[in-house]
Protein backbone atom coordinates (compact mmCIF):
# COMPACT_ATOMS: atom_id res chain seq x y z
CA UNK A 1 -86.93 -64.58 -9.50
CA UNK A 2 -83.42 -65.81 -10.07
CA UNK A 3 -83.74 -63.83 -12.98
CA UNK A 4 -84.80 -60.83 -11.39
CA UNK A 5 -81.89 -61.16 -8.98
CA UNK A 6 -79.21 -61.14 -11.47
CA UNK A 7 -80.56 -58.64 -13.28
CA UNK A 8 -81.04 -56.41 -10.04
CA UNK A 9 -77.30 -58.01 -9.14
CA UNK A 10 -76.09 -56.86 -12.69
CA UNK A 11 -77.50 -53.11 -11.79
CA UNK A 12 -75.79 -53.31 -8.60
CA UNK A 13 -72.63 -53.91 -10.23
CA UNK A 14 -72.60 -51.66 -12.75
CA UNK A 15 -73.76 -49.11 -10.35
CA UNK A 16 -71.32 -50.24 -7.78
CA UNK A 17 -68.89 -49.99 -11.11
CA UNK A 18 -69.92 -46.53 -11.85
CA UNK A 19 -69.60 -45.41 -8.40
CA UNK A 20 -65.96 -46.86 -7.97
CA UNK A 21 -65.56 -45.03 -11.61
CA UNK A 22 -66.81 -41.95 -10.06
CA UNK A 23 -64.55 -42.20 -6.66
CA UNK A 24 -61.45 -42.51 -8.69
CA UNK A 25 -62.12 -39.86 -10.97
CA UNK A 26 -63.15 -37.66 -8.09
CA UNK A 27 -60.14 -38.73 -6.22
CA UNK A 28 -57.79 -37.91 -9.57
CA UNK A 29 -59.75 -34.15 -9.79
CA UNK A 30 -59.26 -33.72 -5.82
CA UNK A 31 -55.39 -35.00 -6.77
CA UNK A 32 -55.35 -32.62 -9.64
CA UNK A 33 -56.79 -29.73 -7.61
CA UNK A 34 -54.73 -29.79 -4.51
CA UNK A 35 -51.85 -30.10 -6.78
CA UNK A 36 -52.87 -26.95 -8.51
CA UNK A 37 -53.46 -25.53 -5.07
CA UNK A 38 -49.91 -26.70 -4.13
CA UNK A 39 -48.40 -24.98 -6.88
CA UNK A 40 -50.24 -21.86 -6.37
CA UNK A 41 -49.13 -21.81 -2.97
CA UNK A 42 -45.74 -22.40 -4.34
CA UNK A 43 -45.60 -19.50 -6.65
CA UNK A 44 -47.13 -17.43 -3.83
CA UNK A 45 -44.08 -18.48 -1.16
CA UNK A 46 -41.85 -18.14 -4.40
CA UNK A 47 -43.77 -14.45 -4.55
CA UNK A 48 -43.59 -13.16 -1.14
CA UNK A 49 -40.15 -14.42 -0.53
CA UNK A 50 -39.21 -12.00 -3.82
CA UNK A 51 -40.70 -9.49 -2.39
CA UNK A 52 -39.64 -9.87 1.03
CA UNK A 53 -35.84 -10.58 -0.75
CA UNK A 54 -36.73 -7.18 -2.06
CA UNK A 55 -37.72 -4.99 0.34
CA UNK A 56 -34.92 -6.09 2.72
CA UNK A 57 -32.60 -5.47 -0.09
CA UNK A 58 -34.18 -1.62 -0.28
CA UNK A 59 -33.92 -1.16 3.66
CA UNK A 60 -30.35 -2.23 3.29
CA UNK A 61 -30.01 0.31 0.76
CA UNK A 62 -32.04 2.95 2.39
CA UNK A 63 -30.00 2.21 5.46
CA UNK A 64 -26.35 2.73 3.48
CA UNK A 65 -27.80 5.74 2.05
CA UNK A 66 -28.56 7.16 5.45
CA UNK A 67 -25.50 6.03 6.91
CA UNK A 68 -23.60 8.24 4.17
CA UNK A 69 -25.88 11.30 4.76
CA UNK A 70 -25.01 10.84 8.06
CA UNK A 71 -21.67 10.34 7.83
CA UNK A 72 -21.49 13.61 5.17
CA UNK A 73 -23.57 15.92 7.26
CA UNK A 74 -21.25 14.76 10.41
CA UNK A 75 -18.58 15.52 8.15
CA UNK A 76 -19.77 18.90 7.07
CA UNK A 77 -20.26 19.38 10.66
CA UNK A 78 -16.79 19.21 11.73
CA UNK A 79 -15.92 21.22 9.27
CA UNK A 80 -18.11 24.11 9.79
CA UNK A 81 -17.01 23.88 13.58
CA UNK A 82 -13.38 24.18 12.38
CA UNK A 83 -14.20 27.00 10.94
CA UNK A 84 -16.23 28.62 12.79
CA UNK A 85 -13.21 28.18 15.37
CA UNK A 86 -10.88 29.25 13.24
CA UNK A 87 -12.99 32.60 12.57
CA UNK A 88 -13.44 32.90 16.51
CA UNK A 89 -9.32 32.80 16.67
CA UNK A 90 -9.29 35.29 14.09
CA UNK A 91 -12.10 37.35 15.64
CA UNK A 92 -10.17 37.21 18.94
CA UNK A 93 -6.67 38.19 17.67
CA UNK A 94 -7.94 41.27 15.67
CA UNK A 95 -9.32 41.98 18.85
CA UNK A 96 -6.66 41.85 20.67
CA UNK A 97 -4.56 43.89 18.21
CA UNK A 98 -7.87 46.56 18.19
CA UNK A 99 -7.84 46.73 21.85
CA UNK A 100 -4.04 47.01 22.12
CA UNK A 101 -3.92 49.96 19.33
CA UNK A 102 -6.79 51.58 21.03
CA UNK A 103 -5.24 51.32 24.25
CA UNK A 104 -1.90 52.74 22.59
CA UNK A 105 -3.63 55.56 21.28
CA UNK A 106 -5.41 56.32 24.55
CA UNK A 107 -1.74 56.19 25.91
CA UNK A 108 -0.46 58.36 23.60
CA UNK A 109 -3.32 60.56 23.52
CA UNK A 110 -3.18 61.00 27.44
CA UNK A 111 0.51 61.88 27.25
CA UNK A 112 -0.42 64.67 24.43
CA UNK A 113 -3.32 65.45 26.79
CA UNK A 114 -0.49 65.99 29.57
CA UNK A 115 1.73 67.50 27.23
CA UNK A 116 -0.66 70.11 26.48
CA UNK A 117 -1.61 70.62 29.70
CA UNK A 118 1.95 71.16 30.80
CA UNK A 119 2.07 73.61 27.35
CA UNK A 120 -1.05 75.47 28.66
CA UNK A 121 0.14 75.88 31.97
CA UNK A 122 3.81 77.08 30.84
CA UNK A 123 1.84 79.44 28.73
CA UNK A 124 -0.12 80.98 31.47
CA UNK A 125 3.09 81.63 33.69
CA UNK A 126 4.40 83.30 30.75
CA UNK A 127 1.32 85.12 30.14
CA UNK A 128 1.11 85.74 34.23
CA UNK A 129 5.19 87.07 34.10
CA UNK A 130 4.22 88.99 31.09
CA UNK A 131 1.26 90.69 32.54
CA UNK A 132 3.66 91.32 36.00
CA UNK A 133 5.66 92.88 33.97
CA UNK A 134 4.03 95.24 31.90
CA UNK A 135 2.21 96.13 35.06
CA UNK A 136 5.62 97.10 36.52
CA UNK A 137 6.24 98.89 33.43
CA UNK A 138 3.09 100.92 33.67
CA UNK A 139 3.26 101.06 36.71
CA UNK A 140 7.04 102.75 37.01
């Protein structure tokens, strides 16, 4: 019986043995694994911080480049108002000089109308003292 009991003691051990083998070689995969897990992980934060790094890095430039459009088409702005106003000061002083020739030659043309009328009329008492007289002459 004693015999039986250290044999059954001796498989004990070496089971217990195995099992304690077994523990620390599962603990040393689980050890290995969450390392590998923890390096993965690592690469990933490495990863999306690259990326993130990146795309800030585009919006930053997206954000200068829109800035300068901005700043050109404001630009072009003020210049096309400039000259629009300088057009509308050029538009407004040939108008002026148009509406001052215009009403020069409606000046002028109202004296000549005047004139004419005074010619006209001068013509008709001629025409009148004329016709007086020949009637006196046909008449005597």
């Amino acid at each position: 019986m004693r015999a039986a009991n250290l044999h059954l003691q001796a498989t004990i051990d070496g089971l217990r043995q195995s099992l304690e083998a077994a523990a620390v070689e599962a603990d040393r995969r689980v050890t290995r694994v969450q390392s590998e897990e923890a390096a993965r992980i690592a690469d990933l934060t490495v990863t999306i911080q690259q990326m993130r790094d990146q795309m800030e890095m585009q919006q930053q430039a997206h954000d200068r480049a829109l800035q300068a459009d901005r700043a050109g088409a404001q630009a072009e702005i003020a210049q096309l108002r400039g000259s629009i106003d300088a057009l509308r000061l050029t538009l407004d002083g040939e108008r002026a000089v148009f509406d001052q020739a215009r009403m020069t030659m409606e000046a002028e043309h109202a004296r000549e109308r005047l004139a004419l009328q005074q010619q006209v009329q001068a013509l008709r008492e001629r025409l009148d003292e004329h016709v007086v007289a020949h009637m006196g002459q046909t008449a005597a």
